[in-house]
PDB file of N, CA and C in Angstrom:
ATOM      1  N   UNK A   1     133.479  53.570  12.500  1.00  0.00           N
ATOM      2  CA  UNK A   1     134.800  53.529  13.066  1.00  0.00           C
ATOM      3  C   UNK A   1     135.127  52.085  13.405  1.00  0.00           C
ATOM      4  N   UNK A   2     136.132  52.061  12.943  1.00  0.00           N
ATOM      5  CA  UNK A   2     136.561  50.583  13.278  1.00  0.00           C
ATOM      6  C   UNK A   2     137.676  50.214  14.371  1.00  0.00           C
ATOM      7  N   UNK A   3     137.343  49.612  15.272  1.00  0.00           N
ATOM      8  CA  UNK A   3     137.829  49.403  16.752  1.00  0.00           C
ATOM      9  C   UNK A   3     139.380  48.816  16.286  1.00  0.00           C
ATOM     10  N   UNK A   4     139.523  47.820  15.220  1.00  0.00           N
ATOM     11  CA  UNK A   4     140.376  46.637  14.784  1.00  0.00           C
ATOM     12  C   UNK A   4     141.655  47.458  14.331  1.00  0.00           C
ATOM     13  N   UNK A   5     141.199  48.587  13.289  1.00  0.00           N
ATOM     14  CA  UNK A   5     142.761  49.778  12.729  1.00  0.00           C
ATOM     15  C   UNK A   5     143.086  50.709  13.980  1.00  0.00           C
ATOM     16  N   UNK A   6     142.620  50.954  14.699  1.00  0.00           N
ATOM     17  CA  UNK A   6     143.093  51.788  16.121  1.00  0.00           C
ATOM     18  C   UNK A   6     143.623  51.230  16.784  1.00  0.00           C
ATOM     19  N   UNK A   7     144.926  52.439  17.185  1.00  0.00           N
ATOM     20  CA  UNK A   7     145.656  51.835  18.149  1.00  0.00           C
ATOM     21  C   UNK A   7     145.244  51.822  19.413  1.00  0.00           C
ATOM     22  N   UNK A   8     145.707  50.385  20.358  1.00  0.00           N
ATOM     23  CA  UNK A   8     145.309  50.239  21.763  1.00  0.00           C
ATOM     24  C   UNK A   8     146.232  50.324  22.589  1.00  0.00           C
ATOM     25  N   UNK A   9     147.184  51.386  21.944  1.00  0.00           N
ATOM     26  CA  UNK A   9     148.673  51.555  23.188  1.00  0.00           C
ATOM     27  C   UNK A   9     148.618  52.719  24.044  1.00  0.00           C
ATOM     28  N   UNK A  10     148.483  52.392  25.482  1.00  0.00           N
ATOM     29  CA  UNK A  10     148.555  53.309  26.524  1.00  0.00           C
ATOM     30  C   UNK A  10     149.395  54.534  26.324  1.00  0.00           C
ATOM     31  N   UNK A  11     150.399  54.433  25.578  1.00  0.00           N
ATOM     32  CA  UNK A  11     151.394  55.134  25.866  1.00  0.00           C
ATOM     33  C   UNK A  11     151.421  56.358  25.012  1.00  0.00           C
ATOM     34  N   UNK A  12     151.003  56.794  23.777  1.00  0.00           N
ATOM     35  CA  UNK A  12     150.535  57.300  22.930  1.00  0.00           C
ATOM     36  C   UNK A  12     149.707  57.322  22.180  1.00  0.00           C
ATOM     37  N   UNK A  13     149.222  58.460  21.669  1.00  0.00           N
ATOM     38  CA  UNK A  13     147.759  59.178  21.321  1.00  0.00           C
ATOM     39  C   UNK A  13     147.485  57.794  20.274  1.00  0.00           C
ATOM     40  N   UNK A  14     146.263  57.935  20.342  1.00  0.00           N
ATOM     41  CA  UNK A  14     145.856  56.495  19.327  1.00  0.00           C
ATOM     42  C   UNK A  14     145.383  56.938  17.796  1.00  0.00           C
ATOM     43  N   UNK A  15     146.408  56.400  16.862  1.00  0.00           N
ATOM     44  CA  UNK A  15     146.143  56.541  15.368  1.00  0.00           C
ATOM     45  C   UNK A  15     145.220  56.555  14.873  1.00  0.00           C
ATOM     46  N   UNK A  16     144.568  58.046  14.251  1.00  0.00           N
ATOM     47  CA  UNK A  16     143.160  58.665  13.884  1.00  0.00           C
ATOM     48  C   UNK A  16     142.903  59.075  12.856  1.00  0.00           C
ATOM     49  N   UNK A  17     142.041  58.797  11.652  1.00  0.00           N
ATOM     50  CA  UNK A  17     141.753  59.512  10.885  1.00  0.00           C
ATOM     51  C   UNK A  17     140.685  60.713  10.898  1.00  0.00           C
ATOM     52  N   UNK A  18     140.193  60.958  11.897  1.00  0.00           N
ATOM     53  CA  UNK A  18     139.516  61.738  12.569  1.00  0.00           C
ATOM     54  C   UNK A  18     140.206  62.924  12.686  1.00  0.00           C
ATOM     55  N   UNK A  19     141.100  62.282  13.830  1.00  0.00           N
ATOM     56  CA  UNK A  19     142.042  63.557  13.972  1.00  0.00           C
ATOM     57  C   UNK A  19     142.754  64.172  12.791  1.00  0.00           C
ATOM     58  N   UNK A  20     143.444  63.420  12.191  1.00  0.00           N
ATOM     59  CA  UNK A  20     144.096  63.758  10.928  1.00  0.00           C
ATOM     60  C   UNK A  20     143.582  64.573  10.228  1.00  0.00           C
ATOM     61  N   UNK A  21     141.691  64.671   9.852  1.00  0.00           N
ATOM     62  CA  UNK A  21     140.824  65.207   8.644  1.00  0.00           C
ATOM     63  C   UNK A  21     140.876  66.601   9.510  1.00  0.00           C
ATOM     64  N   UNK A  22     140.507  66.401  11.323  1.00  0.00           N
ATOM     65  CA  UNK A  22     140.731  67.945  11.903  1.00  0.00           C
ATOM     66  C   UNK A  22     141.890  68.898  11.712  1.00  0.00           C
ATOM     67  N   UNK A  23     143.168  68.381  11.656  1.00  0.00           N
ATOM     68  CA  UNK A  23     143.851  68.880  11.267  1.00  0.00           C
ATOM     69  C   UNK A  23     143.969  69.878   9.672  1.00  0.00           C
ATOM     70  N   UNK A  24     142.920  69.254   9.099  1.00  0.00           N
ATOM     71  CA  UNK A  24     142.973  69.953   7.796  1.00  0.00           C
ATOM     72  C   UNK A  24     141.815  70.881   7.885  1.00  0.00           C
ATOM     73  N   UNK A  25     140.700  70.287   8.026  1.00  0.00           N
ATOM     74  CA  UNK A  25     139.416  71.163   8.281  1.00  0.00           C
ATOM     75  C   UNK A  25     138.435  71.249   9.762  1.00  0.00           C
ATOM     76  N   UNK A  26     139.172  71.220  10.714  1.00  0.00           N
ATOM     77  CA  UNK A  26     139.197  71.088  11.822  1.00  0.00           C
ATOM     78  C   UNK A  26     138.465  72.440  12.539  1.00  0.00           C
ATOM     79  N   UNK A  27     138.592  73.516  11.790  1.00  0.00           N
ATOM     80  CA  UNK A  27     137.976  74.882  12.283  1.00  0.00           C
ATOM     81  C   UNK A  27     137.566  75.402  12.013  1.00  0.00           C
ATOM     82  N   UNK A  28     136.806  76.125  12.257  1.00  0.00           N
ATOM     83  CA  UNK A  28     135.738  76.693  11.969  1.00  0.00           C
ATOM     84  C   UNK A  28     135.338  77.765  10.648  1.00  0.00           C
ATOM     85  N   UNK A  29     136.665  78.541  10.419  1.00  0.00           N
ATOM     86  CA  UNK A  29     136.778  79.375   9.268  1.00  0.00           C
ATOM     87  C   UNK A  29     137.217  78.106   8.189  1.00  0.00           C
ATOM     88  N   UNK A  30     137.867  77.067   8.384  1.00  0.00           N
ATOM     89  CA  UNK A  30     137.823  76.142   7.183  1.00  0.00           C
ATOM     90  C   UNK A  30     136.319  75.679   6.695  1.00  0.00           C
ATOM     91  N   UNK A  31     136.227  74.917   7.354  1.00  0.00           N
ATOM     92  CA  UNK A  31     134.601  74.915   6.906  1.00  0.00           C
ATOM     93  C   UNK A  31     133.876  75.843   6.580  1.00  0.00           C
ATOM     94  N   UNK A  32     133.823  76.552   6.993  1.00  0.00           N
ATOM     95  CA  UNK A  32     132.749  77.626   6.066  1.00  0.00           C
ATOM     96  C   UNK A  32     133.696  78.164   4.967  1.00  0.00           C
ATOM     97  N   UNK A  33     134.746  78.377   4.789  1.00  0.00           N
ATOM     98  CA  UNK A  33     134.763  78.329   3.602  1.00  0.00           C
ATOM     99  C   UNK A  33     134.795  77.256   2.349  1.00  0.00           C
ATOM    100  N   UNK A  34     134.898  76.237   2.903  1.00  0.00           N
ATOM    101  CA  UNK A  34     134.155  74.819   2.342  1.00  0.00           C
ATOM    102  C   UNK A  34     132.958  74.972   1.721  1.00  0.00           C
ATOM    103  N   UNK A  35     131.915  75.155   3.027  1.00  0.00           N
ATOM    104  CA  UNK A  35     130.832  75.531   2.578  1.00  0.00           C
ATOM    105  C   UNK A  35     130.487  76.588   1.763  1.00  0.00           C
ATOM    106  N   UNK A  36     131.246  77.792   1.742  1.00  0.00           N
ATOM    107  CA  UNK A  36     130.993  78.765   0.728  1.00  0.00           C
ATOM    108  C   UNK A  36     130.925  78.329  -0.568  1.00  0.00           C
ATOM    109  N   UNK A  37     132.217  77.821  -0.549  1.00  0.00           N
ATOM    110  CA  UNK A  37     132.609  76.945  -1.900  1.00  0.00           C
ATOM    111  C   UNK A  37     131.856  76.390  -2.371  1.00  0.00           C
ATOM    112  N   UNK A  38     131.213  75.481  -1.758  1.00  0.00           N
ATOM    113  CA  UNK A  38     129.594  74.325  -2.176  1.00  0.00           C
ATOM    114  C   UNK A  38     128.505  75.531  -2.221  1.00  0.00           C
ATOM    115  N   UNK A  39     128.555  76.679  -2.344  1.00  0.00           N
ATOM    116  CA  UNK A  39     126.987  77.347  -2.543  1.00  0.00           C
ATOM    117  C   UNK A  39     127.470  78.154  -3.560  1.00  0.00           C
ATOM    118  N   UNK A  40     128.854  77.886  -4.145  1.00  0.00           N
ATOM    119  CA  UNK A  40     129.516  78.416  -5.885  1.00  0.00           C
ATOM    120  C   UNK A  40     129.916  79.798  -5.252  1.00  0.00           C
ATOM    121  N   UNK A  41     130.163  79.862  -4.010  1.00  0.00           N
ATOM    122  CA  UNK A  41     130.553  81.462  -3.948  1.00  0.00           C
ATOM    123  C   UNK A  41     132.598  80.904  -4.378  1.00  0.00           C
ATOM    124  N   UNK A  42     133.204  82.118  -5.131  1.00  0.00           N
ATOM    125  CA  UNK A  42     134.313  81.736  -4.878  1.00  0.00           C
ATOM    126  C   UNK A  42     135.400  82.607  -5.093  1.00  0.00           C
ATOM    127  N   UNK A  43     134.903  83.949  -4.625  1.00  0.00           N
ATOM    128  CA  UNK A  43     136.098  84.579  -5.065  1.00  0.00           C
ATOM    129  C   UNK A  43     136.212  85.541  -2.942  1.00  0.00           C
ATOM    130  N   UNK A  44     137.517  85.671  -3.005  1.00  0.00           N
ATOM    131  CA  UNK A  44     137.864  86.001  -1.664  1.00  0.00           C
ATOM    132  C   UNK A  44     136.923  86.872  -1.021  1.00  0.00           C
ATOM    133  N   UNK A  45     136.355  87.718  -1.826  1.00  0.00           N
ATOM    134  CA  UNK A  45     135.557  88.884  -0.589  1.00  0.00           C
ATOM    135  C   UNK A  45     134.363  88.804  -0.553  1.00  0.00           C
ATOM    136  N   UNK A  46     133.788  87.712  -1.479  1.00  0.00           N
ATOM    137  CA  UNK A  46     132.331  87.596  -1.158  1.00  0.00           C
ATOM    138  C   UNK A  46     132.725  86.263  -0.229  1.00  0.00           C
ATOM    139  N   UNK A  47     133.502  85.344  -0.247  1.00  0.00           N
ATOM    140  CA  UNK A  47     133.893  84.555   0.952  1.00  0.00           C
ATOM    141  C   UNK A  47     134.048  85.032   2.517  1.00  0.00           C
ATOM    142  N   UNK A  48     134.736  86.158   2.590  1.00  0.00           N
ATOM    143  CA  UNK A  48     134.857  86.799   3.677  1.00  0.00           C
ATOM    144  C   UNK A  48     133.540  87.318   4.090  1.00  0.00           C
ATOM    145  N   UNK A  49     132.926  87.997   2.906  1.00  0.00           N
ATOM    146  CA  UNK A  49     131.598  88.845   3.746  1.00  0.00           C
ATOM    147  C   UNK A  49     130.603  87.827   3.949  1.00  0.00           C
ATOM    148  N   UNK A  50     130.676  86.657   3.675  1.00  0.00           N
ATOM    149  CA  UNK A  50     129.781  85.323   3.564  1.00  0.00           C
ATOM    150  C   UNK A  50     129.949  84.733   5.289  1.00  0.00           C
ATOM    151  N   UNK A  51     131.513  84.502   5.206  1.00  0.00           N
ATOM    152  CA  UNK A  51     131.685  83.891   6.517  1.00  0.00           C
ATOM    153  C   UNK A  51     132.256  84.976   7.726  1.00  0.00           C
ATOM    154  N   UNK A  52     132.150  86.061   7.522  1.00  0.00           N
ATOM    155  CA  UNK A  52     132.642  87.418   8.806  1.00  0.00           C
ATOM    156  C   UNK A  52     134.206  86.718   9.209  1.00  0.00           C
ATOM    157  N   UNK A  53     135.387  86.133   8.436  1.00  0.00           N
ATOM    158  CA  UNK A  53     136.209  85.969   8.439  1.00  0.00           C
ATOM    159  C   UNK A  53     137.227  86.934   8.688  1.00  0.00           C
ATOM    160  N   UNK A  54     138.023  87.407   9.692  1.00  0.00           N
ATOM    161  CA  UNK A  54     139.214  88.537   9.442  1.00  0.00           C
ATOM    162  C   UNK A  54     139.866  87.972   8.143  1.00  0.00           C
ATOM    163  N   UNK A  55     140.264  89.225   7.398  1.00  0.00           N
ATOM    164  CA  UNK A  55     141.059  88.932   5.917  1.00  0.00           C
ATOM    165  C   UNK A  55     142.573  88.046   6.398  1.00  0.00           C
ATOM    166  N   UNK A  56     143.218  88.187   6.902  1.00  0.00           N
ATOM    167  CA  UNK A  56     144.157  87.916   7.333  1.00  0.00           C
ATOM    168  C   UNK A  56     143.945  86.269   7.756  1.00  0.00           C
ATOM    169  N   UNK A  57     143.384  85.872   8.374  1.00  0.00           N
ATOM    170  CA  UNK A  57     142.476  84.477   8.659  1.00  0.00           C
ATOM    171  C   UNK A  57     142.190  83.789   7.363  1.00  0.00           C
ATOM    172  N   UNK A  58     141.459  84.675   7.131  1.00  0.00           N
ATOM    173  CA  UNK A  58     141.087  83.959   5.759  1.00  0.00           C
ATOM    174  C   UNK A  58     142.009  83.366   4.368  1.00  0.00           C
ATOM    175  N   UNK A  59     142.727  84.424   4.598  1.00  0.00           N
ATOM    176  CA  UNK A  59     144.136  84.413   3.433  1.00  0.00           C
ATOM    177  C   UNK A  59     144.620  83.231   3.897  1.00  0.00           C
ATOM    178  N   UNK A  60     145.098  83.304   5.504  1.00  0.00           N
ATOM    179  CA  UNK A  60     145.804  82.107   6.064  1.00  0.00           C
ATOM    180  C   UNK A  60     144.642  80.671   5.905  1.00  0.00           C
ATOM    181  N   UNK A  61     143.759  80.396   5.930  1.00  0.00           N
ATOM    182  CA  UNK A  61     142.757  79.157   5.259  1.00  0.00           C
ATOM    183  C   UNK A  61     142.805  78.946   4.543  1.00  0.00           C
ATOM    184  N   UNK A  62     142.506  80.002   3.328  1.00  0.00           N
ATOM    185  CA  UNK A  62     142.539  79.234   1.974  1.00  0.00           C
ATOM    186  C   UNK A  62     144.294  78.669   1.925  1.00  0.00           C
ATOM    187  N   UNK A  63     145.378  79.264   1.980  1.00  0.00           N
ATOM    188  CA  UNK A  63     146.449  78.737   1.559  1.00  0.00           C
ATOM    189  C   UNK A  63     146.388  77.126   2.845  1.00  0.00           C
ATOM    190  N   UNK A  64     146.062  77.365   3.796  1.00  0.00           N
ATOM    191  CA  UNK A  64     145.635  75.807   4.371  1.00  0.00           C
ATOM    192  C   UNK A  64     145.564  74.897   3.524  1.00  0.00           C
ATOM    193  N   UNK A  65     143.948  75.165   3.022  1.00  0.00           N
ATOM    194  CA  UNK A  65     143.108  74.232   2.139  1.00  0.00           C
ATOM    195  C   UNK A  65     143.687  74.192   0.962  1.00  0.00           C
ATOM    196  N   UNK A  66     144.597  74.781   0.549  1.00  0.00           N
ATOM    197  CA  UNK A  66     145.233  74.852  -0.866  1.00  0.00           C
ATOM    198  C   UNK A  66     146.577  73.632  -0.788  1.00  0.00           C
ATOM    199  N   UNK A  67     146.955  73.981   0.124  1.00  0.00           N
ATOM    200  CA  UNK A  67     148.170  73.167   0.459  1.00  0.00           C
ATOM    201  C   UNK A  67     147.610  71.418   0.784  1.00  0.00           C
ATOM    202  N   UNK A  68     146.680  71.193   1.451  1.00  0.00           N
ATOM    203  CA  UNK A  68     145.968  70.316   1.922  1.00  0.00           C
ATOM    204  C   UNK A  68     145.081  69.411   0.283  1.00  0.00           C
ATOM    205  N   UNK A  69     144.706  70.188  -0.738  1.00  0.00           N
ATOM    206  CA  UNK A  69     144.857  69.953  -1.895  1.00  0.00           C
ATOM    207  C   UNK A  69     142.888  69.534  -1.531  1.00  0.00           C
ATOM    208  N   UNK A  70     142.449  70.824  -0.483  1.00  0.00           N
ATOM    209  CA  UNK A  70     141.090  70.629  -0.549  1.00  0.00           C
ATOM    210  C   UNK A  70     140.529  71.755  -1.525  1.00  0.00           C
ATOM    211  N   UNK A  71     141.013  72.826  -2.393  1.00  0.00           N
ATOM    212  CA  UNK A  71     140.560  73.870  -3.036  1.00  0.00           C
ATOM    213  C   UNK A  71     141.698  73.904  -3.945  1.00  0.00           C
ATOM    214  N   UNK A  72     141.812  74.574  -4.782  1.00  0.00           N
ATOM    215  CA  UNK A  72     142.406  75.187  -6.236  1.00  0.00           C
ATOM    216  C   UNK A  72     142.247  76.185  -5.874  1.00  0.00           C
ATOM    217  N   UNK A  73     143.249  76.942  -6.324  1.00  0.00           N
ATOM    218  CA  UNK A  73     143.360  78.943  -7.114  1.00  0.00           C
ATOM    219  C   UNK A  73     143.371  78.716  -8.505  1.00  0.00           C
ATOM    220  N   UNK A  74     142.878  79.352  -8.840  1.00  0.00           N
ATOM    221  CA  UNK A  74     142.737  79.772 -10.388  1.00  0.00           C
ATOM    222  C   UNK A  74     142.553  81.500 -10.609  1.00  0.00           C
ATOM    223  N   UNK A  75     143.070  82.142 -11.225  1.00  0.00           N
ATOM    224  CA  UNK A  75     143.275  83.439 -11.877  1.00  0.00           C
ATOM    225  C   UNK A  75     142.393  83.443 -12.629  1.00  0.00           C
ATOM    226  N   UNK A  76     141.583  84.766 -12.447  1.00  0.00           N
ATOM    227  CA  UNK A  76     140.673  85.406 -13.342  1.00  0.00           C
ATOM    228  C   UNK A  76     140.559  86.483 -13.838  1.00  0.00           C
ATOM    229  N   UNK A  77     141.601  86.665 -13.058  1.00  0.00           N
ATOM    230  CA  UNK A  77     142.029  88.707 -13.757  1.00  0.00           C
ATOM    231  C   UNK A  77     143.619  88.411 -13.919  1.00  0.00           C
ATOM    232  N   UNK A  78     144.290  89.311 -15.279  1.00  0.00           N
ATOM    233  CA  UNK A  78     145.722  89.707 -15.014  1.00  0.00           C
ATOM    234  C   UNK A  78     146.069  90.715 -14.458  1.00  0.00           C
ATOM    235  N   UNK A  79     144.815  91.422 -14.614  1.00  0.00           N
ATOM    236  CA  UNK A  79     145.096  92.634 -14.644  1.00  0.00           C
ATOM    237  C   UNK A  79     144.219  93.603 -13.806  1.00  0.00           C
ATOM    238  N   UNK A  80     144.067  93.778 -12.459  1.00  0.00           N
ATOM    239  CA  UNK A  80     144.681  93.576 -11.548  1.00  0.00           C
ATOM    240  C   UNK A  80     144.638  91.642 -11.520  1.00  0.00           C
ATOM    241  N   UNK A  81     145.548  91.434 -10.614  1.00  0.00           N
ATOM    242  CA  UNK A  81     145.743  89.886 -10.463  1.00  0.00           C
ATOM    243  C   UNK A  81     144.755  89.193  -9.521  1.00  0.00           C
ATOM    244  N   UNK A  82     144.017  88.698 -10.006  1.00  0.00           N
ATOM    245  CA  UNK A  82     142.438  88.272  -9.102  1.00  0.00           C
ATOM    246  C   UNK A  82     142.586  86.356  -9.242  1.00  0.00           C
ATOM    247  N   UNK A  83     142.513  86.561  -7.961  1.00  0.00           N
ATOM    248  CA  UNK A  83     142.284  84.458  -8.145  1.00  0.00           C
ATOM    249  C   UNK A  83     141.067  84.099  -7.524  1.00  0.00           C
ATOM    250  N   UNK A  84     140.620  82.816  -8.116  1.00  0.00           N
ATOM    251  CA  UNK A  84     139.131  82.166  -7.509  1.00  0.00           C
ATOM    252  C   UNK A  84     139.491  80.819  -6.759  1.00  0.00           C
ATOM    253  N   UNK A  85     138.404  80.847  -6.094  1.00  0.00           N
ATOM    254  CA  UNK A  85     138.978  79.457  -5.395  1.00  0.00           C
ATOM    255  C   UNK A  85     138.125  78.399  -5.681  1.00  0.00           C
ATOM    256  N   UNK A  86     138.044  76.954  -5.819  1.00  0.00           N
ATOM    257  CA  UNK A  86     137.304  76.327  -6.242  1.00  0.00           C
ATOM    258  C   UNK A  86     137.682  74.947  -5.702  1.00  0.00           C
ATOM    259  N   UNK A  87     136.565  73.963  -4.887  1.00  0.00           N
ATOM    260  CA  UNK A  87     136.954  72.995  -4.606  1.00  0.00           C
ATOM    261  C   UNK A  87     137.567  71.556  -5.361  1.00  0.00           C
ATOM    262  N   UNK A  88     138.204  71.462  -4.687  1.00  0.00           N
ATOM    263  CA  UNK A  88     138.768  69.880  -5.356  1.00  0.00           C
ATOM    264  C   UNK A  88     137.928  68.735  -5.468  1.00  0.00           C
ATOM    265  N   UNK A  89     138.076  67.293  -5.796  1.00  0.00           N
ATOM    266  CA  UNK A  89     137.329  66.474  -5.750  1.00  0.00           C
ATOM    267  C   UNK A  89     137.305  66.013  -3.985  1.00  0.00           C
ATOM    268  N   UNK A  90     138.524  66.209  -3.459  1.00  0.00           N
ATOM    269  CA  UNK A  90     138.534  65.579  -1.860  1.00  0.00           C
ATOM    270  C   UNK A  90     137.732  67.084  -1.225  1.00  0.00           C
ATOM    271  N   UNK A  91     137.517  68.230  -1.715  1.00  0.00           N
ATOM    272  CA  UNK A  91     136.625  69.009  -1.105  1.00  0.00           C
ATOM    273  C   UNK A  91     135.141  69.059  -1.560  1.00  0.00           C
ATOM    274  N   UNK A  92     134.913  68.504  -2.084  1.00  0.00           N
ATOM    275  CA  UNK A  92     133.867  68.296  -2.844  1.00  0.00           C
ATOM    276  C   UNK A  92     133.522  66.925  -1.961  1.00  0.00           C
ATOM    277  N   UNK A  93     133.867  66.228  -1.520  1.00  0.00           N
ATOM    278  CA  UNK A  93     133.892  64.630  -0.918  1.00  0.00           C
ATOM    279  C   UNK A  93     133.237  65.414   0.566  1.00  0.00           C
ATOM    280  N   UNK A  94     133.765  66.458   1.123  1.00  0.00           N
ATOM    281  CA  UNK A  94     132.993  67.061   2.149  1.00  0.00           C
ATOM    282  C   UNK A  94     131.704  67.458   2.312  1.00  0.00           C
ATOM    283  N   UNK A  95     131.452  67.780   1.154  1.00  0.00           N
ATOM    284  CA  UNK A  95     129.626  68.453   1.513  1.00  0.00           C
ATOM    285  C   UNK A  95     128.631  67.449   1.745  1.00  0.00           C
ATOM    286  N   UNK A  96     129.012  66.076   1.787  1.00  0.00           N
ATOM    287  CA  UNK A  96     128.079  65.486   2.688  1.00  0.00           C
ATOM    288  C   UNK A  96     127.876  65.354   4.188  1.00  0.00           C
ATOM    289  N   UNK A  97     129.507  65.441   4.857  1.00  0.00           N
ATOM    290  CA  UNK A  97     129.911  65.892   6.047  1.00  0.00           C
ATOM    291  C   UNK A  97     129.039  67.080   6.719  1.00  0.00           C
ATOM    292  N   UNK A  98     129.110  68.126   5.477  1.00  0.00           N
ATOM    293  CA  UNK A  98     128.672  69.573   6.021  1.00  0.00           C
ATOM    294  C   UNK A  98     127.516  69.770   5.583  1.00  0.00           C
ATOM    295  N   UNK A  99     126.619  68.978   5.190  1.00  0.00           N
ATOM    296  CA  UNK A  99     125.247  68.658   5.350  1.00  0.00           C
ATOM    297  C   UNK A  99     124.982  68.250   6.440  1.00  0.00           C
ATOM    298  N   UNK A 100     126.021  67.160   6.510  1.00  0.00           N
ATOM    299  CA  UNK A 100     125.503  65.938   8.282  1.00  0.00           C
ATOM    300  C   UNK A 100     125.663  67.319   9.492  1.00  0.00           C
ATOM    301  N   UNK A 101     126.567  67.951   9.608  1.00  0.00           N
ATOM    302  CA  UNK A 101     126.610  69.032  10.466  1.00  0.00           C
ATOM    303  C   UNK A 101     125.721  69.886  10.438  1.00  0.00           C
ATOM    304  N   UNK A 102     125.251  70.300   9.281  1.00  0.00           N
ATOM    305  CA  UNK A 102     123.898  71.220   9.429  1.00  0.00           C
ATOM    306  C   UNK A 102     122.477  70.894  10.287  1.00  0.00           C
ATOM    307  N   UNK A 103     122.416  69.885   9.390  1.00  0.00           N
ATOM    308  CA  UNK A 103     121.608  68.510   9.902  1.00  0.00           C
ATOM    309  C   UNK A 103     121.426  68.527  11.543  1.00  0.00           C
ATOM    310  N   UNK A 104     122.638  67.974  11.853  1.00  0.00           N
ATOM    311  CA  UNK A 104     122.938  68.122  13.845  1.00  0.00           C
ATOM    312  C   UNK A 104     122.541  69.002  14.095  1.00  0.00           C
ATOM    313  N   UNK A 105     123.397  70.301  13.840  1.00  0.00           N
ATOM    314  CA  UNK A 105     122.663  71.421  14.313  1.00  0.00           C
ATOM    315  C   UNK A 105     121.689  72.097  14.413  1.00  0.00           C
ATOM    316  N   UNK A 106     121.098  72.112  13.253  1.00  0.00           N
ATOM    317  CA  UNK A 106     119.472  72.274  12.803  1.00  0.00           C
ATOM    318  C   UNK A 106     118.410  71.378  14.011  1.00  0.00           C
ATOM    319  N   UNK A 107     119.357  70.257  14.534  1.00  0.00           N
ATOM    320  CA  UNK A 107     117.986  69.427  15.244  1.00  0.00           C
ATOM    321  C   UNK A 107     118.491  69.602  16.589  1.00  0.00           C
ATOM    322  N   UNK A 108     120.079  69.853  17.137  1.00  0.00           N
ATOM    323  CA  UNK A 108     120.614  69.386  18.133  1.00  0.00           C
ATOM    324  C   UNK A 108     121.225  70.875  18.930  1.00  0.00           C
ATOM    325  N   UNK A 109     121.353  71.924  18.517  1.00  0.00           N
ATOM    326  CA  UNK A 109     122.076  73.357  18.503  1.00  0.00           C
ATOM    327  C   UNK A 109     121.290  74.671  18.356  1.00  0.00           C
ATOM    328  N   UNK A 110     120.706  74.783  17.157  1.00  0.00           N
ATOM    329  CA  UNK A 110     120.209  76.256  16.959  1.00  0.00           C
ATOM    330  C   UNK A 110     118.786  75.812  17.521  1.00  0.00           C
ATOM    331  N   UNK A 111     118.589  77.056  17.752  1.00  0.00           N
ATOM    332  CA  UNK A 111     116.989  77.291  18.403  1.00  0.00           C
ATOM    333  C   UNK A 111     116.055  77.760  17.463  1.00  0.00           C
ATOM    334  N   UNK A 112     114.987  76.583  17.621  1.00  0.00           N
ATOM    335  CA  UNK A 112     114.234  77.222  16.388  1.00  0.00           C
ATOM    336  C   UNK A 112     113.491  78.698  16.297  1.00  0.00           C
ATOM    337  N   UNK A 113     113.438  79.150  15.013  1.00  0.00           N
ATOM    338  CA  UNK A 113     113.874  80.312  14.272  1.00  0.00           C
ATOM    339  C   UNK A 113     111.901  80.704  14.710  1.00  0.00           C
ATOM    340  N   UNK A 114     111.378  81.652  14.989  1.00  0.00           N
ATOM    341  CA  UNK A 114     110.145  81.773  14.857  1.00  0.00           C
ATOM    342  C   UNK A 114     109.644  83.249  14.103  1.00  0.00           C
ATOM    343  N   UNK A 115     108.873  82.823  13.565  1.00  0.00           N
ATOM    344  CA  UNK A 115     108.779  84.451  12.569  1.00  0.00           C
ATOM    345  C   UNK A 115     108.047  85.652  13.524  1.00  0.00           C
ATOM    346  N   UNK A 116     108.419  86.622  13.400  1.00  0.00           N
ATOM    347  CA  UNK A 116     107.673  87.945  14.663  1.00  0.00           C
ATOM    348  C   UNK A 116     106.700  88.376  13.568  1.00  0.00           C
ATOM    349  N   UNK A 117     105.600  88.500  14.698  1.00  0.00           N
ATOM    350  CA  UNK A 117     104.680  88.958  13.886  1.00  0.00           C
ATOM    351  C   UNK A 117     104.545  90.386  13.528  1.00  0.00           C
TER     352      UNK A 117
END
């Protein structure tokens, strides 16, 4: 982060690309379906049963990330009308992010896992 492109005005919120990227993938059902995406899952209901997403949520994310120009639709059925979702190159630019987060969490969050005997 660079101290020098941020703004230092009292008066309003200070100019972020941080904030900005939250705004796009900022929550929690975005990201995991990010991440779904990066483990080649890509069609809506193995997404949902992947991330325990309400359908309705989910519908509303992907058109997020679609609009945001972090995923593609693509059609794979006409007939019924079936679309896949598939990341972009700027969603694809994420899975090092959502490694680094695993990462954290794995060392900083979840409790380690112990096998029962």
């Amino acid at each position: 982060m660079s101290p020098e492109s941020e703004s230092t005005s009292r008066t309003a919120p200070r100019v972020c690309s941080i904030a900005d990227a939250l705004d796009v993938v900022g929550e929690r059902w975005s990201l995991l379906v990010v991440r779904e995406l990066g483990f080649e899952v890509h069609r809506f209901k193995d997404i949902q049963i992947n991330t325990g997403a309400p359908r309705e949520t989910l519908a509303l994310r992907l058109r997020k990330l679609e609009d945001a120009g972090v995923i593609e639709r693509r059609r794979y059925s006409e007939r019924p009308p079936r679309d896949e979702y598939l990341l972009t190159d700027a969603g694809r630019a994420l899975l090092p992010v959502l490694r680094a987060l695993r990462e954290w969490g794995e060392r900083h969050v979840t409790p380690p896992r112990t096998l029962d005997a």
